[in-house]
N, C-alpha and C. Protein backbone atom coordinates (compact mmCIF):
# COMPACT_ATOMS: atom_id res chain seq x y z
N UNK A 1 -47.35 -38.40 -105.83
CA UNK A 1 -47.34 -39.45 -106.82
C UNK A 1 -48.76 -39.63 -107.37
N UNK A 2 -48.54 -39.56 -108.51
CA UNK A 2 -50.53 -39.75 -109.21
C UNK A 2 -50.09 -41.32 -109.34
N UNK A 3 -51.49 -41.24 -109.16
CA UNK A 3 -52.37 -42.81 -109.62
C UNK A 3 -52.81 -42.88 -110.77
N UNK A 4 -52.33 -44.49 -110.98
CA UNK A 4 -52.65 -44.77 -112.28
C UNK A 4 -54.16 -44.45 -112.81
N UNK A 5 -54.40 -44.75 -113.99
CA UNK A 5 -56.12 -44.72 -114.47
C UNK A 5 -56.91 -45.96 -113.53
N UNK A 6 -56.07 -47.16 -112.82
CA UNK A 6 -56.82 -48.35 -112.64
C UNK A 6 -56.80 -48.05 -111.10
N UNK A 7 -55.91 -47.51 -110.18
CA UNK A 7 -56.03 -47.53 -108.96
C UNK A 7 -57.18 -46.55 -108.76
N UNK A 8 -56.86 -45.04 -110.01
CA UNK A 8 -58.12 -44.01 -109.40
C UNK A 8 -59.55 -44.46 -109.27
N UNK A 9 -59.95 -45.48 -111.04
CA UNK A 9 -61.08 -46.03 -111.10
C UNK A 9 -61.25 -47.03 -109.61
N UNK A 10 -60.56 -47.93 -109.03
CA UNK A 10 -60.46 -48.58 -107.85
C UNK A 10 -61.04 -47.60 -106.79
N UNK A 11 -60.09 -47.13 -106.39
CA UNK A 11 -60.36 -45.66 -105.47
C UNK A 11 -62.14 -45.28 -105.67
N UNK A 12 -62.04 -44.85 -106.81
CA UNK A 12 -63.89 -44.50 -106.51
C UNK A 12 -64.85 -45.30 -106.54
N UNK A 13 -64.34 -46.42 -106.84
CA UNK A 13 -65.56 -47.96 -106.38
C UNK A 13 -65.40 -48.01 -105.05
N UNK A 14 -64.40 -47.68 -104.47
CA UNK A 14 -64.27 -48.20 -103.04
C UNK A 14 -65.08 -46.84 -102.25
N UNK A 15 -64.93 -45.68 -102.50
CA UNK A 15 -65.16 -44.45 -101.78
C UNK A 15 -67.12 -44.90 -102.39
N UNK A 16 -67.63 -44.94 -103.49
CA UNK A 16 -68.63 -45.10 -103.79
C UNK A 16 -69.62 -46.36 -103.05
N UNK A 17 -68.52 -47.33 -102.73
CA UNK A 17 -69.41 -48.23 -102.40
C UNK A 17 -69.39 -48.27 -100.86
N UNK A 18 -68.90 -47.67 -100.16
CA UNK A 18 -68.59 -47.17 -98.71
C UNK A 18 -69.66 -46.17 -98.38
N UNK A 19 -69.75 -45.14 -99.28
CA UNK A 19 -71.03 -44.11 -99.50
C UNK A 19 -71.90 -44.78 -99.44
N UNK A 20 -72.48 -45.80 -99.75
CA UNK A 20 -73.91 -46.12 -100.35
C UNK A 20 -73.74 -47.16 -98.78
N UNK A 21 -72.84 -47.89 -98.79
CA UNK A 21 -73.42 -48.39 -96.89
C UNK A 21 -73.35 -48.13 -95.77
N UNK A 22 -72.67 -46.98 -96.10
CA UNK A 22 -72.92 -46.15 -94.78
C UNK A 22 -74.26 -45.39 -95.02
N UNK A 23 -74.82 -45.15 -96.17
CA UNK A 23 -76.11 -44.64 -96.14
C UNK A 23 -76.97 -45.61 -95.92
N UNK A 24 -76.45 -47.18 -95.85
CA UNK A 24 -77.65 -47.80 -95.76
C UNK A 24 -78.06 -48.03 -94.06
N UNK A 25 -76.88 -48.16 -93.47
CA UNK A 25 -76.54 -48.50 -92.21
C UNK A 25 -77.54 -47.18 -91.41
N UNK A 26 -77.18 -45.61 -91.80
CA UNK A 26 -77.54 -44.49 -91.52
C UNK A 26 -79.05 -44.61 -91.29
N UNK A 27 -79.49 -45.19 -92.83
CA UNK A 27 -80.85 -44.92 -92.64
C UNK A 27 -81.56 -46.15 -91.92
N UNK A 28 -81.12 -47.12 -91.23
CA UNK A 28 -81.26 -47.83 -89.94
C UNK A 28 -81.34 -48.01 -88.99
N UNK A 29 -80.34 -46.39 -88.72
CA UNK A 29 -80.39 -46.33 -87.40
C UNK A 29 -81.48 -44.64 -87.37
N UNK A 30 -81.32 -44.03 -88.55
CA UNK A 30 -82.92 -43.10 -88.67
C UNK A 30 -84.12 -43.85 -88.36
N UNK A 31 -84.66 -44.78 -89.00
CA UNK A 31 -85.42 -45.51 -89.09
C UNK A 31 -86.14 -46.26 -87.51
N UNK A 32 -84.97 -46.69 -86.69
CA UNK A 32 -85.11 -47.20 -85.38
C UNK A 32 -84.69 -48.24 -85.67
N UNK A 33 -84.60 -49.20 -87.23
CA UNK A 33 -84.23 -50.17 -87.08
C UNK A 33 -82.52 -50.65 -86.02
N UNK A 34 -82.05 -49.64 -86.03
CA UNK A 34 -80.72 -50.20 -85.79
C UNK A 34 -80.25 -49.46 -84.62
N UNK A 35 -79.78 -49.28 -83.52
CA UNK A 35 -80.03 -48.36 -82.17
C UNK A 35 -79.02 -46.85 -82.69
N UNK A 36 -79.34 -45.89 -81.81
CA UNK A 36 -78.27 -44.50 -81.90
C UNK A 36 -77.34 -45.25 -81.66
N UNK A 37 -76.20 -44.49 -82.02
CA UNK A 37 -74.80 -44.95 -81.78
C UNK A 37 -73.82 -45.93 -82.50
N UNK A 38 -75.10 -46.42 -83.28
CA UNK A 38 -74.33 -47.47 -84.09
C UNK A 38 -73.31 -47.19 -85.42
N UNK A 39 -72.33 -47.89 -85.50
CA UNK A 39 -71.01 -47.34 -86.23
C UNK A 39 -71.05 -47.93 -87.10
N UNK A 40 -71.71 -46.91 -88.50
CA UNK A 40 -71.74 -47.28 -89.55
C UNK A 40 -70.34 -48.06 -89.95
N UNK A 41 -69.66 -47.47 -89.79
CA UNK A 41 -68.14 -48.51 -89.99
C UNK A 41 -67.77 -49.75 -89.36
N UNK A 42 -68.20 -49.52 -88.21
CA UNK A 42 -67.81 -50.99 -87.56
C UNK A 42 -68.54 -52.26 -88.17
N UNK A 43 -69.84 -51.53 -88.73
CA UNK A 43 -70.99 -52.72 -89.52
C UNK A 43 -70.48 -53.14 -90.78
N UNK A 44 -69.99 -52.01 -91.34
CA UNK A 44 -69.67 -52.87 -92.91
C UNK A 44 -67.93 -53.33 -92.72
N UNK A 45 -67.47 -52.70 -92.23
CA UNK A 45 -66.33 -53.61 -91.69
C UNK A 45 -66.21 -55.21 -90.82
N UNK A 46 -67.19 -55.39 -90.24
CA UNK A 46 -67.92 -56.64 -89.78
C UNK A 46 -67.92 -57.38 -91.45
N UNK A 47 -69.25 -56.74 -91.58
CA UNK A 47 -69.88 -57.61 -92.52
C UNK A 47 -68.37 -58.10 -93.65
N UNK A 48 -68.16 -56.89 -94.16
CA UNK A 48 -66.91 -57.16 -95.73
C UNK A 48 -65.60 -57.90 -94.50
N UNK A 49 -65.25 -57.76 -93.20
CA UNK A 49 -64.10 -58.75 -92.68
C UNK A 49 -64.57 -60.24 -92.91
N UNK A 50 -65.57 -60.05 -92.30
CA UNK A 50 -66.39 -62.29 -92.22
C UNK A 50 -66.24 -62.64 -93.73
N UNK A 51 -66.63 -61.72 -94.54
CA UNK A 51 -66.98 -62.17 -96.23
C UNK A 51 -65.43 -62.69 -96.50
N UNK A 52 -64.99 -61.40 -96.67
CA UNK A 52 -63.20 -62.07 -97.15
C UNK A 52 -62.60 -62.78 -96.44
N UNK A 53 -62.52 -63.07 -95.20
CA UNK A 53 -62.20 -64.05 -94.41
C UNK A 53 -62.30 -65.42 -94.91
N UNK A 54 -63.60 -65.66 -94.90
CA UNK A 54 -64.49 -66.33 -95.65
C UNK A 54 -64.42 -67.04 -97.49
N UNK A 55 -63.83 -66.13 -97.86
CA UNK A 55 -62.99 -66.15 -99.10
C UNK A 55 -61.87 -66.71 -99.45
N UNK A 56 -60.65 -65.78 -98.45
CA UNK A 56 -59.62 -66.10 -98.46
C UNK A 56 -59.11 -67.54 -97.75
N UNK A 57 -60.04 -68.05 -96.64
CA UNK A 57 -59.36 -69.21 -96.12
C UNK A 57 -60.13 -70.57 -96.73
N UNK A 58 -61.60 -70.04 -97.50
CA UNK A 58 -61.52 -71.77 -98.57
C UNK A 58 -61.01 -72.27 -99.26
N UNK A 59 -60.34 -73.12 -99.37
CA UNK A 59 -59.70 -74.11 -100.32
C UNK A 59 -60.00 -73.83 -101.81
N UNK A 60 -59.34 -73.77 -102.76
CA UNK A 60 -59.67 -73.06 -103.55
C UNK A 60 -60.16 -74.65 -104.14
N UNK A 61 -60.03 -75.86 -103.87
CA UNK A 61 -61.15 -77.02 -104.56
C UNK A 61 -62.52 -76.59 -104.33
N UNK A 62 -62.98 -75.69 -102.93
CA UNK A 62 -63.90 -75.84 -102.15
C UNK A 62 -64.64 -74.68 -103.14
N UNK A 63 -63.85 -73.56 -103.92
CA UNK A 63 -64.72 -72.14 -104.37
C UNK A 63 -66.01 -72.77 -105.26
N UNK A 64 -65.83 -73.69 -106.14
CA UNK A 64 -67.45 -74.11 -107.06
C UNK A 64 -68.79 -73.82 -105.65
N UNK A 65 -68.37 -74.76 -104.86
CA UNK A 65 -69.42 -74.71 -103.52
C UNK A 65 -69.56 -73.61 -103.04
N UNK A 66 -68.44 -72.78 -102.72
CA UNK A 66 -68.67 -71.28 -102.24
C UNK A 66 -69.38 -70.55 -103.18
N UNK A 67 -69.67 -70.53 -104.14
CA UNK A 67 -70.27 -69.31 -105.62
C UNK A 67 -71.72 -70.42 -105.12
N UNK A 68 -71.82 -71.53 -105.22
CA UNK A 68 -73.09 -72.13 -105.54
C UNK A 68 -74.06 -71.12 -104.48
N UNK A 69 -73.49 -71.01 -103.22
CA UNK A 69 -74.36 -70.65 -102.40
C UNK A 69 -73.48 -69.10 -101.31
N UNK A 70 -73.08 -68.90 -102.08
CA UNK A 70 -72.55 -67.02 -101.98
C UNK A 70 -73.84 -66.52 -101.02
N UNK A 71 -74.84 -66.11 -102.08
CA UNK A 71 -75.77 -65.25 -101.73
C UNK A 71 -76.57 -65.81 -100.51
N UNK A 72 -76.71 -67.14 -100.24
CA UNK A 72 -77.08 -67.37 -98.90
C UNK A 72 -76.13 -67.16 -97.74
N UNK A 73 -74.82 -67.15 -97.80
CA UNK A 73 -73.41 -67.40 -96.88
C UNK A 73 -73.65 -65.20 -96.83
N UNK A 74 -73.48 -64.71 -97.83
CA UNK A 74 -74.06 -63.28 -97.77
C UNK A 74 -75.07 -62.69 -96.98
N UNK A 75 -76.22 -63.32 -96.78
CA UNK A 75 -77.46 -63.21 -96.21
C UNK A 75 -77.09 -63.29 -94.66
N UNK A 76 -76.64 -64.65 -94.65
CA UNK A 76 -76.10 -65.34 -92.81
C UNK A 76 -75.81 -63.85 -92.57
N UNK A 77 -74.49 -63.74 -93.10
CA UNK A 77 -73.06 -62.53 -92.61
C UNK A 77 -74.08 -61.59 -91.92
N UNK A 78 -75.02 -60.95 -93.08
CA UNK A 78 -75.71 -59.48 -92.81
C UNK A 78 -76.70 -59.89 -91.77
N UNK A 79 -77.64 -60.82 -91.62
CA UNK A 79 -78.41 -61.03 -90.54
C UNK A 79 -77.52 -61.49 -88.92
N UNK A 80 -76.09 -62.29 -89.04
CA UNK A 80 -75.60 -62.26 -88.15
C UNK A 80 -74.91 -60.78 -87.26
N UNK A 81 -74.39 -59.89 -88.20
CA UNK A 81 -73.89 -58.67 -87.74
C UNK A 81 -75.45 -58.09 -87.55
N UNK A 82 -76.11 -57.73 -88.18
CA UNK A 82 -77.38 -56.85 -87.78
C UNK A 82 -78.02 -57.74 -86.50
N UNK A 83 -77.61 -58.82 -86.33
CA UNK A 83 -78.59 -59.42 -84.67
C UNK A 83 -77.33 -58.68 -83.76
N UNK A 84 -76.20 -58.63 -84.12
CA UNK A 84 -75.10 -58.41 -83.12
C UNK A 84 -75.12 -56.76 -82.60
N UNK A 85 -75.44 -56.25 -83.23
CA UNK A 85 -75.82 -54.66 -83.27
C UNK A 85 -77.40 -54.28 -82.47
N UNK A 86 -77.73 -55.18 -82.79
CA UNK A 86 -79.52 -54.95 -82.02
C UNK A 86 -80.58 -54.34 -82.71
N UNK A 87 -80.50 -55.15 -83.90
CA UNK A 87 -81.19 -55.10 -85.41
C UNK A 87 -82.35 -54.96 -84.77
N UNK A 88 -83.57 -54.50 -85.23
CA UNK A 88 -85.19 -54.91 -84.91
C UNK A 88 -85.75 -54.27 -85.60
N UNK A 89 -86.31 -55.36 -86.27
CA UNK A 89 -87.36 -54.82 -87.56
C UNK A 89 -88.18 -53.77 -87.33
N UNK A 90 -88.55 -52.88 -88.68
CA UNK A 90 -89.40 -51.97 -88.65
C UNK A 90 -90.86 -51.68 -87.85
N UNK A 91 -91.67 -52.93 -88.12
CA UNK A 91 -92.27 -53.56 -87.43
C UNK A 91 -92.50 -53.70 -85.79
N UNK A 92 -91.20 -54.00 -85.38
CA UNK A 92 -91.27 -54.14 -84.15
C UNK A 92 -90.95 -53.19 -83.60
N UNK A 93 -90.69 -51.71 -83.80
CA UNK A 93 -90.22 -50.59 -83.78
C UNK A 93 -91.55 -49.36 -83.01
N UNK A 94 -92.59 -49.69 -83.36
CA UNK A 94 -93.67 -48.79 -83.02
C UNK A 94 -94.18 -49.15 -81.96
C-alpha cells in the first residue's frame, strides 16, 4: 500500500528528526559527556514520552500557560533525563 504525499512527507520528519538526536545523544556519549552504553533511544524516547505526556494530559483551559513557558518545561525534561543517564558536563570530564 503506498502512502499518501502527507504520511511520506510525515515519515521523513520523523526518520529526520530521530537522525539528528540520535546524533546528538551519540556525540555525548563520544564526547564523555554522557557514559558508554547509553541508549540513544531510550533518551529521546524519555525526553519526547514526558513532553507529550505533558501535552496530552493539560487541560486544554490550561494550554495559553503551557506555550507561555514550553521552552522552560522543555529545558526541565532534557536536564531531568540527562541527570538520569549520568549527564556530566564537558568540563567535568578531564
Amino acid at each position: 500500500m503506498a502512502l499518501s504525499a502527507g504520511a511520506q512527507a510525515l515519515e521523513r520528519h520523523q526518520r529526520e528528526s530521530m537522525r539528528i538526536g540520535r546524533s546528538i545523544v551519540v556525540s555525548g556519549i563520544d564526547s564523555g559527556e554522557l557514559p558508554q552504553g547509553t541508549s540513544p533511544a531510550l533518551v529521546l524516547d524519555a525526553v519526547a514520552g514526558i513532553l507529550t505526556n505533558h501535552v496530552l494530559s493539560t487541560p486544554v483551559s490550561q494550554m495559553p500557560a503551557l506555550m507561555e513557558r514550553r521552552d522552560k518545561y522543555v529545558e526541565e525534561t532534557v536536564d531531568f533525563v540527562l541527570s538520569a543517564v549520568g549527564y556530566r558536563p564537558a568540563d567535568q570530564n578531564a
